[in-house]
C-alpha atoms as a PDB file:
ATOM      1  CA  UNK A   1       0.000   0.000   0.000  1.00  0.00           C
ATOM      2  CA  UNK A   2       1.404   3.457  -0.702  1.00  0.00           C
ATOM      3  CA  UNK A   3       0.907   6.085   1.538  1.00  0.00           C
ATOM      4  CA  UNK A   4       2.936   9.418   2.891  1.00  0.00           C
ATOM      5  CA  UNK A   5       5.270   7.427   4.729  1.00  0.00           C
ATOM      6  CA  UNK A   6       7.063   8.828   8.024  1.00  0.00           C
ATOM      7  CA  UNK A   7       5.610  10.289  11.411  1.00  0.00           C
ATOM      8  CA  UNK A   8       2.283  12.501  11.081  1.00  0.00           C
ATOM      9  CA  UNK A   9       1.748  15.337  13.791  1.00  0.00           C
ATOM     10  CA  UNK A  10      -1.743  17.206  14.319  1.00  0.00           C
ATOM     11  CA  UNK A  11      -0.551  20.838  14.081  1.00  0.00           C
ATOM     12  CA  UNK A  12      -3.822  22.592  14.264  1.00  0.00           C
ATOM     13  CA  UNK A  13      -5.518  22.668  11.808  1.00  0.00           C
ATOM     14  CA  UNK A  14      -3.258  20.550   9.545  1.00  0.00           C
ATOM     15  CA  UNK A  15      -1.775  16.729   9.677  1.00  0.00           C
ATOM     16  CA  UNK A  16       1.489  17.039   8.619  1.00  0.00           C
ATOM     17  CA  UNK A  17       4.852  14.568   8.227  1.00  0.00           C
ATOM     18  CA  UNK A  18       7.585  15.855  10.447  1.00  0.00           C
ATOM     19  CA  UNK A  19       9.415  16.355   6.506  1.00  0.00           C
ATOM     20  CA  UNK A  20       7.139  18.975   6.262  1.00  0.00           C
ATOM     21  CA  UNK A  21       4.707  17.396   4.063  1.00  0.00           C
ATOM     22  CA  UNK A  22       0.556  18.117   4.267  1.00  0.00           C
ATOM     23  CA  UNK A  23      -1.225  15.291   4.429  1.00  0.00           C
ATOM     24  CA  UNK A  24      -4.657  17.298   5.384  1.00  0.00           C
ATOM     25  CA  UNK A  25      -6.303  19.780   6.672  1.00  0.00           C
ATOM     26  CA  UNK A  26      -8.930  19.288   9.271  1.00  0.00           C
ATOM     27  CA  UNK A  27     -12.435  21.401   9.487  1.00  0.00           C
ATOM     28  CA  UNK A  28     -15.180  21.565  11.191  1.00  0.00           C
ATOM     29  CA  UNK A  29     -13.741  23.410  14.008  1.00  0.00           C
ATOM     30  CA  UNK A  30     -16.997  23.773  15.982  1.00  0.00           C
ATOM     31  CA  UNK A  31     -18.432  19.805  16.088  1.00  0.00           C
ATOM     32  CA  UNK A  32     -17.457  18.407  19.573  1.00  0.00           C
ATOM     33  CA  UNK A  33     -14.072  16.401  19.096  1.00  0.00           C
ATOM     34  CA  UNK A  34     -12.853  17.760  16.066  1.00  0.00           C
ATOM     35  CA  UNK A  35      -9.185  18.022  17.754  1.00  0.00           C
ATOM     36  CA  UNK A  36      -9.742  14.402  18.792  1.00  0.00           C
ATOM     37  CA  UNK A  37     -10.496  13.277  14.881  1.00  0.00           C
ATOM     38  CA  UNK A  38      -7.592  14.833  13.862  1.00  0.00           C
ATOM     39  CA  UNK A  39      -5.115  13.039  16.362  1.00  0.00           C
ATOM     40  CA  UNK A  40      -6.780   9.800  15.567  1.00  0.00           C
ATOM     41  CA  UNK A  41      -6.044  10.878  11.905  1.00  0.00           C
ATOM     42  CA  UNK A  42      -2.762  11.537  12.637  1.00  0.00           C
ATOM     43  CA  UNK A  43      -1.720   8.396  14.245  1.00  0.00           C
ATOM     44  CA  UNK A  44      -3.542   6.294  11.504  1.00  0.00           C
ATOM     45  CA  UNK A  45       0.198   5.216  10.073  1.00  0.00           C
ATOM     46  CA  UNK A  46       1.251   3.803  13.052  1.00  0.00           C
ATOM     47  CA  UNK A  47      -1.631   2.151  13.653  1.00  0.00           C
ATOM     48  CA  UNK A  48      -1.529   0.538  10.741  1.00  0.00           C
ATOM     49  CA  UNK A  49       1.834  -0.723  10.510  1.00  0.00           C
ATOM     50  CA  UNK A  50       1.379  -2.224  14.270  1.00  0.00           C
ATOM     51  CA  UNK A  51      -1.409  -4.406  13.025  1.00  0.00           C
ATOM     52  CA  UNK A  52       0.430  -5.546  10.564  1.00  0.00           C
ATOM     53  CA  UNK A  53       3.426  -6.524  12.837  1.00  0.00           C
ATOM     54  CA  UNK A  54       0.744  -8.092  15.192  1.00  0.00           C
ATOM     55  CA  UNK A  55      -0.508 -10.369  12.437  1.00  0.00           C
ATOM     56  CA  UNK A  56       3.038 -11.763  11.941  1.00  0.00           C
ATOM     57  CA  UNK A  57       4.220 -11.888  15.511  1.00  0.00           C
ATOM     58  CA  UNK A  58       0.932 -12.954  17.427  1.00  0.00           C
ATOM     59  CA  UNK A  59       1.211 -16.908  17.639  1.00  0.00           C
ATOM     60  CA  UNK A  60      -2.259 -18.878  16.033  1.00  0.00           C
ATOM     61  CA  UNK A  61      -4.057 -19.626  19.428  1.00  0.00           C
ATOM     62  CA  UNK A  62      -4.299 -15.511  20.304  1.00  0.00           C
ATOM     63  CA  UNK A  63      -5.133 -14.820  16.589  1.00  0.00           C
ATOM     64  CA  UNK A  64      -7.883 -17.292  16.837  1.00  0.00           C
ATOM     65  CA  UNK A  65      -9.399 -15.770  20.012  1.00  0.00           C
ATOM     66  CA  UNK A  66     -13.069 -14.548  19.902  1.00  0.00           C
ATOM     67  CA  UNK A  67     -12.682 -10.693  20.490  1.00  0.00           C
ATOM     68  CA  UNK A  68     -16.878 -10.542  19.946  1.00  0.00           C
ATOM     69  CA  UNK A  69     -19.410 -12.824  18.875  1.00  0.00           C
ATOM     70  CA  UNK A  70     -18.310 -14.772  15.244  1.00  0.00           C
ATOM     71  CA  UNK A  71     -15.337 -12.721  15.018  1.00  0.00           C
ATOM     72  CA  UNK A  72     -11.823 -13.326  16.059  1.00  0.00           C
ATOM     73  CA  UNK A  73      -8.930 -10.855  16.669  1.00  0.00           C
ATOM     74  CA  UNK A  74      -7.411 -11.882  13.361  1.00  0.00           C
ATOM     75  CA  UNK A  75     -10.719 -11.456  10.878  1.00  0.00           C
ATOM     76  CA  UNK A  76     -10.785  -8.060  13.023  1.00  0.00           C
ATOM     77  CA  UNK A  77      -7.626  -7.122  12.446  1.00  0.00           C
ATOM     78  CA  UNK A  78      -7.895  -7.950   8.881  1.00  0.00           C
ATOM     79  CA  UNK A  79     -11.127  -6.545   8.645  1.00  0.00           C
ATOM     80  CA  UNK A  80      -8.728  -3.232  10.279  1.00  0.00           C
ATOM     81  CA  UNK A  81      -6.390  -3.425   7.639  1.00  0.00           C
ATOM     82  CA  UNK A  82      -8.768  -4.376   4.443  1.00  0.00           C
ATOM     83  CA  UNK A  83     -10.945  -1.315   5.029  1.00  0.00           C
ATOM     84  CA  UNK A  84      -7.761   1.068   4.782  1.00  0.00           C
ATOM     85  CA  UNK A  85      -6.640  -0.535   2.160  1.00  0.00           C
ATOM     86  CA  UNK A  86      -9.321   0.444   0.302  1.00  0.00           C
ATOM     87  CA  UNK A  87     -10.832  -3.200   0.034  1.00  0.00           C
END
């Protein structure tokens, strides 16, 4: 998957790469949590990239542990991982 790679920072009202790079710009200033959007925004990358590391690390018997009904941490974390993909 490509994507601006490197750290992203919430620097009001932007989500930049600490190259300097914009990656957006957040509105909506006045609906409750706005800030809190952003900073989930911002940490998206990393978030990413540690579910991928979990997939490859995490040993079968924790993968294949219900998390909720029908679902187990690994279909969610592919589920994760599928929807930013795009898929």
């Amino acid at each position: 998957m490509e994507y601006t790679k490197g750290e992203w920072k919430y620097n009001c009202p932007y989500i930049d790469t600490t190259e300097g790079h914009r990656i957006a710009q957040v509105y909506n200033y006045w609906v409750p949590g706005y800030s809190d959007n952003a900073k989930l925004l911002a940490a998206a990358p990393d978030m990413y990239e540690a579910l991928k590391d979990v997939l490859g690390m995490a040993d079968s018997h924790t993968l294949n542990m219900m998390c909720e009904p029908g679902l187990t941490i690994e279909q969610k974390i592919q589920q994760a991982i599928s929807k930013a993909e795009g898929k």
